[in-house]
N, C-alpha and C. Protein backbone atom coordinates (compact mmCIF):
# COMPACT_ATOMS: atom_id res chain seq x y z
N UNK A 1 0.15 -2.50 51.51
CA UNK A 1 0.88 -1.80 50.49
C UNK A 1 -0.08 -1.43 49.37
N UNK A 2 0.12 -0.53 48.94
CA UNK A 2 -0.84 0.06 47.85
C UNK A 2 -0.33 -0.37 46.59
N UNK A 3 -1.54 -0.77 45.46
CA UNK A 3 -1.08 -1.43 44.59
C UNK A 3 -0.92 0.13 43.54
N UNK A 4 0.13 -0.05 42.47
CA UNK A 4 -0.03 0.95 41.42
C UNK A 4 -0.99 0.99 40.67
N UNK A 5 -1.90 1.99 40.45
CA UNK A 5 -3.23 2.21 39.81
C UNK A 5 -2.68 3.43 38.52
N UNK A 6 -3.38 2.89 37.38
CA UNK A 6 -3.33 3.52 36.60
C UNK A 6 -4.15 4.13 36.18
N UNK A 7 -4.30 5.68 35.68
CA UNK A 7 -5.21 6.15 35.39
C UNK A 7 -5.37 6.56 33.78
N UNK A 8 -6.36 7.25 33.62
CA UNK A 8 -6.87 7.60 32.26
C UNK A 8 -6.19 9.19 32.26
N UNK A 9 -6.15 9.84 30.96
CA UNK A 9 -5.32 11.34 30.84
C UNK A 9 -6.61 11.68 32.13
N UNK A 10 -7.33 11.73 32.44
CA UNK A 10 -8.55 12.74 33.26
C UNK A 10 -8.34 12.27 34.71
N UNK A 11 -7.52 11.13 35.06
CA UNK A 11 -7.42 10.61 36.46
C UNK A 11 -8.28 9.77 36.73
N UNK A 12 -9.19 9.17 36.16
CA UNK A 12 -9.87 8.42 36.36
C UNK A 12 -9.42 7.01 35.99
N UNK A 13 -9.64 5.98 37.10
CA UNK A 13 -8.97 4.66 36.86
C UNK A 13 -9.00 3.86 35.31
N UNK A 14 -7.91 3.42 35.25
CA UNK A 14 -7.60 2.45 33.96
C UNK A 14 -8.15 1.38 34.45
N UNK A 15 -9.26 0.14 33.91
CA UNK A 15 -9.64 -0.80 34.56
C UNK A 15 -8.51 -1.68 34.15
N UNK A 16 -7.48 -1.88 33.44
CA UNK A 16 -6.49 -3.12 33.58
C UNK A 16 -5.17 -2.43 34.36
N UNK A 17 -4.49 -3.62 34.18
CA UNK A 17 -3.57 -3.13 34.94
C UNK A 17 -2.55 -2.91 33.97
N UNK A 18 -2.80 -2.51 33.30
CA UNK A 18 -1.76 -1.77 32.44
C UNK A 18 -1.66 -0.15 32.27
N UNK A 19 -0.24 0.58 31.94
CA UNK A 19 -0.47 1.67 31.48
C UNK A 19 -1.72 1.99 30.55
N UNK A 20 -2.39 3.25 30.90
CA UNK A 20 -3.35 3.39 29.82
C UNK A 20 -2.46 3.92 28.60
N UNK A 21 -1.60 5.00 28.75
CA UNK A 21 -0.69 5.97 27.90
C UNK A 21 0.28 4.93 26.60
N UNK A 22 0.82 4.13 27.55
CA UNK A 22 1.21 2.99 27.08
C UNK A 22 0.22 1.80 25.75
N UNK A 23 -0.58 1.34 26.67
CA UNK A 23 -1.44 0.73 25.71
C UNK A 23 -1.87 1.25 24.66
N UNK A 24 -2.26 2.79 24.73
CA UNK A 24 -3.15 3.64 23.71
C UNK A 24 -1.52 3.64 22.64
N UNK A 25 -0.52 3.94 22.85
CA UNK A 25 0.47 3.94 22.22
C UNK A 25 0.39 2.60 20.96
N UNK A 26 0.91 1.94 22.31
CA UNK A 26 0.80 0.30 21.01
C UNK A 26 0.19 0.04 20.56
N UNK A 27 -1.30 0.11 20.63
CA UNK A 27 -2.52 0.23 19.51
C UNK A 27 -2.26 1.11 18.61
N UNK A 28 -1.85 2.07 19.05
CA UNK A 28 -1.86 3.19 17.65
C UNK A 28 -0.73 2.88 16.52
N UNK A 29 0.48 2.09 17.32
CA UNK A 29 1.67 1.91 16.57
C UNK A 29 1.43 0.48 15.53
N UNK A 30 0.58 -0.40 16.58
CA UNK A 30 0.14 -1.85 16.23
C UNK A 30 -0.84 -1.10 14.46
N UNK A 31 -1.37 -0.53 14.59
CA UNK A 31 -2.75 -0.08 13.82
C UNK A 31 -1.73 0.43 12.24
N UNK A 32 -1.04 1.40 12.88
CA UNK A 32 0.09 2.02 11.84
C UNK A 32 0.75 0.86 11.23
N UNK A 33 1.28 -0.15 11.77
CA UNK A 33 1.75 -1.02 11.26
C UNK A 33 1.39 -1.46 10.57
N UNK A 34 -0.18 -1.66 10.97
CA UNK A 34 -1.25 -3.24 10.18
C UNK A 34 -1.24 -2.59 8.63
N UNK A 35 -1.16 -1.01 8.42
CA UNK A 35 -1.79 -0.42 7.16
C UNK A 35 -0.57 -0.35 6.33
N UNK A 36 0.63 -0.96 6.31
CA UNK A 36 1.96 -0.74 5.74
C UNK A 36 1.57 -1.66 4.59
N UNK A 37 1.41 -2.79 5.47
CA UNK A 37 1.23 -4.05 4.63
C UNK A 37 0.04 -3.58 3.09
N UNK A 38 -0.82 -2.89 3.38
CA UNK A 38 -1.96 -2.12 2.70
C UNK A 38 -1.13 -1.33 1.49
N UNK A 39 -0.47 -0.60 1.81
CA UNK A 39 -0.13 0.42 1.00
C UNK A 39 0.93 -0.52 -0.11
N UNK A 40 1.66 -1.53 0.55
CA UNK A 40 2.81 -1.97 -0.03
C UNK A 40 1.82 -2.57 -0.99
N UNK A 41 0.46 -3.27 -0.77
CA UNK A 41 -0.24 -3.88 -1.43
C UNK A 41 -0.99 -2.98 -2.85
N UNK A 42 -1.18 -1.97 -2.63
CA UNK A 42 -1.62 -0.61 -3.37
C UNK A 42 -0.65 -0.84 -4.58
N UNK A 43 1.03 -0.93 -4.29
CA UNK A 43 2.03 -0.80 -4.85
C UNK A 43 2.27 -1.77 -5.79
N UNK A 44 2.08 -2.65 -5.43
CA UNK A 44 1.96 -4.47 -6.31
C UNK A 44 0.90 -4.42 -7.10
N UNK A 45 -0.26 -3.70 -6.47
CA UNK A 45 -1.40 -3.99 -7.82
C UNK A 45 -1.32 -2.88 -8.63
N UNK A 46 -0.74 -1.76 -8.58
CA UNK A 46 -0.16 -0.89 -9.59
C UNK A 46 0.82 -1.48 -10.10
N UNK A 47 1.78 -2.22 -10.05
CA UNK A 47 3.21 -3.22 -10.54
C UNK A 47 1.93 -4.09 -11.78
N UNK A 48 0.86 -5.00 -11.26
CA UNK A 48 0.26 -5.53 -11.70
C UNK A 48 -0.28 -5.00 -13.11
N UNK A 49 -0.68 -3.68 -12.51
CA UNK A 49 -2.31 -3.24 -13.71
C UNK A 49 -0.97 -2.81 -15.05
N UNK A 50 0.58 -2.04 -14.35
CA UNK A 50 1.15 -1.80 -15.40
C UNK A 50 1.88 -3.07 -16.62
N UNK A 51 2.40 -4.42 -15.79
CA UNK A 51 2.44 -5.60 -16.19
C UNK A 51 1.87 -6.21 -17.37
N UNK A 52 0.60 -5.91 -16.71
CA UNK A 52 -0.58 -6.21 -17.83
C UNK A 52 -0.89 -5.53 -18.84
N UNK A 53 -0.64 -4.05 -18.32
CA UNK A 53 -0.93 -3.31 -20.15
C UNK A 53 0.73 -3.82 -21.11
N UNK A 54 1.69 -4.17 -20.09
CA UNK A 54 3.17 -4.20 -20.99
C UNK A 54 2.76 -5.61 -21.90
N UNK A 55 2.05 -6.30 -20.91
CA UNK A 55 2.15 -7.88 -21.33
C UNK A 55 0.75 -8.21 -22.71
N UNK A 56 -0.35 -7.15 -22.87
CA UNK A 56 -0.72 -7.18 -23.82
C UNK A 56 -0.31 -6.59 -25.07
N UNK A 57 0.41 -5.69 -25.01
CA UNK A 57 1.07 -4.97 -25.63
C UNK A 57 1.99 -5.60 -26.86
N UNK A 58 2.79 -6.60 -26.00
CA UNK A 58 4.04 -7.34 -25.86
C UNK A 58 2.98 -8.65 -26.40
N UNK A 59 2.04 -9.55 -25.98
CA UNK A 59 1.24 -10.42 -27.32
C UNK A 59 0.73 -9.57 -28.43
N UNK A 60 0.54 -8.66 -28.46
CA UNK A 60 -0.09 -7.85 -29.67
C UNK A 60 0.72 -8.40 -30.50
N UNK A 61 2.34 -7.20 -30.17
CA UNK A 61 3.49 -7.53 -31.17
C UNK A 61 3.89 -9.25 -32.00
N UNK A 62 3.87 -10.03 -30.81
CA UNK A 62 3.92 -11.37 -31.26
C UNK A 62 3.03 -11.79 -32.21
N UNK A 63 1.68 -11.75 -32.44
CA UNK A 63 0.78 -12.03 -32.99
C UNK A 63 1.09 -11.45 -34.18
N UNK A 64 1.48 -9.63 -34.09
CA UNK A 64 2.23 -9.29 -35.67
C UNK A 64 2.95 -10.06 -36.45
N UNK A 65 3.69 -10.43 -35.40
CA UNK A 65 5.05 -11.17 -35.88
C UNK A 65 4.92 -12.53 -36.66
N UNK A 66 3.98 -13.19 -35.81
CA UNK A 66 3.94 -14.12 -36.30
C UNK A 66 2.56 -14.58 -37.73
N UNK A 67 1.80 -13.12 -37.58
CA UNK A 67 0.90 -13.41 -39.35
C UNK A 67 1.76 -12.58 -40.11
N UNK A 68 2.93 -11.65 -39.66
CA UNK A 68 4.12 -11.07 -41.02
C UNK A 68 4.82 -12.32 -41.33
N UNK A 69 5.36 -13.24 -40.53
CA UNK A 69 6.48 -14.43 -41.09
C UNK A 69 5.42 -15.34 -41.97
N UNK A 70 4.21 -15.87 -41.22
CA UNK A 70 3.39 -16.34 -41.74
C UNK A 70 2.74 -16.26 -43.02
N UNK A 71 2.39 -14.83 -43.35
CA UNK A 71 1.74 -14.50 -44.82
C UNK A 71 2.71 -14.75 -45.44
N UNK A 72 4.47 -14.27 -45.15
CA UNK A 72 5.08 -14.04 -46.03
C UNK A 72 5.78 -15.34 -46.82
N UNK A 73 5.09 -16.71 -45.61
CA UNK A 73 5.59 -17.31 -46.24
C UNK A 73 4.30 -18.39 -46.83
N UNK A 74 3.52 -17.65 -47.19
CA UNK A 74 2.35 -18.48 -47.87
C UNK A 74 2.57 -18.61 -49.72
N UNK A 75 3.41 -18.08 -50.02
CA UNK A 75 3.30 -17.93 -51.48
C UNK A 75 4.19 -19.34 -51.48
N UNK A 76 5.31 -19.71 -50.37
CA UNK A 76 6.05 -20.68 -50.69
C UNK A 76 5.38 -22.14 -50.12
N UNK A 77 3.81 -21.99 -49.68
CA UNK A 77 3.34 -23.20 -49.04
C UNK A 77 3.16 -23.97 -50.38
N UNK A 78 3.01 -25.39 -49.70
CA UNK A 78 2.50 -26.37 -50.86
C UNK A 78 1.50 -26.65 -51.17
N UNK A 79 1.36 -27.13 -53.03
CA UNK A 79 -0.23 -27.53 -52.84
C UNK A 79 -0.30 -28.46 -52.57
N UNK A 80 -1.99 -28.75 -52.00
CA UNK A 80 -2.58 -30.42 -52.32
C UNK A 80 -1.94 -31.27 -52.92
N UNK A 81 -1.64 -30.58 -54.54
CA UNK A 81 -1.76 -31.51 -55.34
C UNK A 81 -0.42 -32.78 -55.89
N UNK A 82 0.98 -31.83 -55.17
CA UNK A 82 1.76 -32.54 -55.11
C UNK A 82 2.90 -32.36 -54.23
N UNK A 83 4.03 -33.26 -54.45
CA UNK A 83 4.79 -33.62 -53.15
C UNK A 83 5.38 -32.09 -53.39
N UNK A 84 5.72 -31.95 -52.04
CA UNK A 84 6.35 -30.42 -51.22
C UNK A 84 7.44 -30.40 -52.01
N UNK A 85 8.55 -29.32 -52.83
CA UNK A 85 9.63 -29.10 -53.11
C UNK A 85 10.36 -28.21 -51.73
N UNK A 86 11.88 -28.73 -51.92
CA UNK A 86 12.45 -28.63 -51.19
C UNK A 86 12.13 -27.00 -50.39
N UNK A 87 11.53 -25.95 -51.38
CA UNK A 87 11.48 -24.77 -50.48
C UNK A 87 10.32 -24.54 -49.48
N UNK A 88 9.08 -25.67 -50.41
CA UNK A 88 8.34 -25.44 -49.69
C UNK A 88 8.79 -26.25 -48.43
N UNK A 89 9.33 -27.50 -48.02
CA UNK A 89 9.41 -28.10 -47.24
C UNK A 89 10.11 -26.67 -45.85
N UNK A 90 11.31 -26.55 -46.70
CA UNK A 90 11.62 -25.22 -45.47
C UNK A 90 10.63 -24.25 -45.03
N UNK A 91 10.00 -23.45 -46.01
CA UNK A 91 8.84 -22.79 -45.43
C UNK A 91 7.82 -23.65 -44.51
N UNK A 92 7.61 -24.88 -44.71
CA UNK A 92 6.84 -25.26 -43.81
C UNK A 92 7.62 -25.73 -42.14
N UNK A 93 8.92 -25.44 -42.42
CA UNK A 93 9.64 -25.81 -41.40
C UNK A 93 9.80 -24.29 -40.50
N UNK A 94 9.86 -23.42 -41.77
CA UNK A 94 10.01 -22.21 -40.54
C UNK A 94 8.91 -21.54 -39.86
N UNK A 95 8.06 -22.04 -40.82
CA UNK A 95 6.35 -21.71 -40.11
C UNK A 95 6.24 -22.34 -38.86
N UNK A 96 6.62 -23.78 -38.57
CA UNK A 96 5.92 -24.24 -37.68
C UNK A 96 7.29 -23.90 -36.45
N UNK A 97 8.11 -23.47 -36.81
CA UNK A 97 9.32 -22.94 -35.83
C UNK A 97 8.66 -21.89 -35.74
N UNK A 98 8.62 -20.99 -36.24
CA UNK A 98 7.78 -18.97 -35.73
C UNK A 98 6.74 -19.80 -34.65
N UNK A 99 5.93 -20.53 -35.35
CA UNK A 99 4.67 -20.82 -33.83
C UNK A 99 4.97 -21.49 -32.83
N UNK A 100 5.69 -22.20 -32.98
CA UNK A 100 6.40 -22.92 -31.35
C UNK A 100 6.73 -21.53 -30.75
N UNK A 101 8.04 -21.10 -31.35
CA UNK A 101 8.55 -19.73 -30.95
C UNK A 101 8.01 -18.39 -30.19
N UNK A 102 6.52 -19.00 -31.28
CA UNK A 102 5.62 -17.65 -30.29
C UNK A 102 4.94 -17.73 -29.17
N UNK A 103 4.41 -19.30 -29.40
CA UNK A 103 3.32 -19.97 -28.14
C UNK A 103 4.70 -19.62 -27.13
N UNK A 104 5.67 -20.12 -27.19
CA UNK A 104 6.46 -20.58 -25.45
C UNK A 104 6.93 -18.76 -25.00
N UNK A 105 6.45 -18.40 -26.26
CA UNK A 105 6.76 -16.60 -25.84
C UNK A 105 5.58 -16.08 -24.87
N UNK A 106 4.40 -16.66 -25.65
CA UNK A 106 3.38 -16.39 -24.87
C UNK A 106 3.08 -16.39 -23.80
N UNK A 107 3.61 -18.17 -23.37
CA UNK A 107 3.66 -18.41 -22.20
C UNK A 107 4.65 -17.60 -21.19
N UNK A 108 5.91 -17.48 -21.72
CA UNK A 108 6.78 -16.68 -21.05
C UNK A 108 6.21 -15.12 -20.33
N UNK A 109 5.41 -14.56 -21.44
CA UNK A 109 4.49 -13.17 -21.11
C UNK A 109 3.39 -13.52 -20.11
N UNK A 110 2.50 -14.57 -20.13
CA UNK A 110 1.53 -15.01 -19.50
C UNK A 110 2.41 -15.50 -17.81
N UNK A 111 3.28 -16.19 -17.75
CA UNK A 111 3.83 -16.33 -16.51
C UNK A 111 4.03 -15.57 -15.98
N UNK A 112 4.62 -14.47 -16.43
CA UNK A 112 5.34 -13.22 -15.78
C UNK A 112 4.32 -12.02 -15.77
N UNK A 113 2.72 -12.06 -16.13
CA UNK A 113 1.56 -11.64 -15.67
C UNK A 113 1.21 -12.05 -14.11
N UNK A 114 1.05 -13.72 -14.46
CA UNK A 114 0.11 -14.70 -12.87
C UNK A 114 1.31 -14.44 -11.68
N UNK A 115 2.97 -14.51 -12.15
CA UNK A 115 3.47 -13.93 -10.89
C UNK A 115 2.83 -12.48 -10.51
N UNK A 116 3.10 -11.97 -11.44
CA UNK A 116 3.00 -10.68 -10.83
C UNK A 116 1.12 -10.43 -9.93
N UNK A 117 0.65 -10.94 -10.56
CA UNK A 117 -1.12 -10.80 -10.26
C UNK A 117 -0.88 -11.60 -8.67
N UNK A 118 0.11 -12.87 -8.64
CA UNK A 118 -0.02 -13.45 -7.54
C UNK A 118 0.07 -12.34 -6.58
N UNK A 119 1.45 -11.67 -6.47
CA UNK A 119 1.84 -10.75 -5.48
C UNK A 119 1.07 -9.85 -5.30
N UNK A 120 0.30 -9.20 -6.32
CA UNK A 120 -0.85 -8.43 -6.07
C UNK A 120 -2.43 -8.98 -5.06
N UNK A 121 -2.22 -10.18 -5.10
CA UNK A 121 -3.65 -10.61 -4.19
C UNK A 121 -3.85 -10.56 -2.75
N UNK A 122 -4.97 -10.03 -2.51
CA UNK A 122 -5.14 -9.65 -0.78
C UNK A 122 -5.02 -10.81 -0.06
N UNK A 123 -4.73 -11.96 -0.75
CA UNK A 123 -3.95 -12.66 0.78
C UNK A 123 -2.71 -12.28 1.16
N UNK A 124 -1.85 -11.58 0.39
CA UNK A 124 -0.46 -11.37 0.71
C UNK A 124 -0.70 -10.32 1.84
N UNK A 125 -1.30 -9.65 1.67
CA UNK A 125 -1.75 -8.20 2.57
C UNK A 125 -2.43 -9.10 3.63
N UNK A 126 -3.18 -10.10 3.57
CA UNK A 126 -3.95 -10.18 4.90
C UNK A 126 -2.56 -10.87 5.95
N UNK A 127 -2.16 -11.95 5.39
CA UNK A 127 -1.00 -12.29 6.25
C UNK A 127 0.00 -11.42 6.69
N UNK A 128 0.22 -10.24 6.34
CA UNK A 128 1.30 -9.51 6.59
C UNK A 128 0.76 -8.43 7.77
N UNK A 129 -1.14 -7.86 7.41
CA UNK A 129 -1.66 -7.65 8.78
C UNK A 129 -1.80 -8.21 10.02
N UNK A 130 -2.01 -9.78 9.62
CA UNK A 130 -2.45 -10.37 10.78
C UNK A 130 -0.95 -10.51 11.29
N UNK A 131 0.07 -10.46 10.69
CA UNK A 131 1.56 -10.72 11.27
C UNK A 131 1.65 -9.53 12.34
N UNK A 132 1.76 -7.93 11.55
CA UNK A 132 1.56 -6.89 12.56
C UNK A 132 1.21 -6.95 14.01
N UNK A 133 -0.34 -7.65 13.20
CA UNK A 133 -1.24 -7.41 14.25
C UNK A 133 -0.61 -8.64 15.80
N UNK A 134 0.06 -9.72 15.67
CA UNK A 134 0.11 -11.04 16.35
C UNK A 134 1.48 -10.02 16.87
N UNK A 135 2.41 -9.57 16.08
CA UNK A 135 3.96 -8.91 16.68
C UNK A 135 3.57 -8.15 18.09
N UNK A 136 2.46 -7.43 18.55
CA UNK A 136 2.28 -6.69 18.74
C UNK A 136 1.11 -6.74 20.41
N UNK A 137 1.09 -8.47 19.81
CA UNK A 137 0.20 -9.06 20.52
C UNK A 137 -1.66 -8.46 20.91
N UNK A 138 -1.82 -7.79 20.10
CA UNK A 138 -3.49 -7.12 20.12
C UNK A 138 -4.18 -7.78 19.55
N UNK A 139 -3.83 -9.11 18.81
CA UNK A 139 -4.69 -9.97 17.83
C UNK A 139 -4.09 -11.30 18.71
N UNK A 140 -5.02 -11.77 19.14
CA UNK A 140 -4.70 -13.11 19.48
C UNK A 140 -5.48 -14.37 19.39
N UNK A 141 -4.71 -15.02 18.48
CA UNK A 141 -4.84 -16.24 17.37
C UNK A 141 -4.60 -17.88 17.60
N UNK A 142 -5.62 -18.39 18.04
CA UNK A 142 -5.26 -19.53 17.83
C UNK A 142 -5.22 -19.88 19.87
């Protein structure tokens, strides 16, 4: 019995035994695939670079904020020289409330940078190629 032989577009034998037409397909589709992951990645580090101009932007303002409350309340700080009156005691209470207020702001802006930078890093893209690539079985791992 004759075995099925596959050939190349020119007729000339396919050395596996697979479709050639076929195979050349799933490589090409496997390949298309692998570069999705790429582009989506393109997309995140533009999410990123804009993040980051919002998120300096956004400490700038804070930093305003907090030498306007600050100066404004330097005329009511205390001296050296004797015990705090009751206003100064509040001004020194709302001073050190504005800077708590601003640091955990900071942090809040700074977190929501490193997520975003996370999703932007080429390991996310490499795992999502090598996923393609394993679906598809042309990468074989392990």
């Amino acid at each position: 019995m004759l075995q099925d032989m596959y050939r190349y577009g020119d007729g000339t034998p396919f050395p596996l035994d697979e479709n050639f037409i076929e195979t050349l397909t799933t490589a090409v589709e496997t390949c298309t695939n692998a570069f999705v992951p790429l582009t989506e990645l393109d997309a995140r580090r533009d999410k990123a670079r804009e993040v980051r101009r919002e998120a300096e932007k956004e400490l700038g303002r804070l930093a305003d904020l907090e030498a306007t409350v600050v100066g404004s309340l330097l005329a009511f700080a205390p001296s050296d020289s004797k015990k705090p009156s009751l206003t100064q005691q509040v001004s020194q209470k709302i001073t050190a409330g504005v800077k708590t207020a601003v640091i955990e702001a900071r942090r809040q802006v700074e977190g929501r940078v490193q997520a975003t930078d996370a999703l932007a890093a080429p390991k996310t893209a490499t795992d999502a190629v090598l996923k393609a690539l394993q679906d598809r079985r042309l990468l074989a791992i392990g």
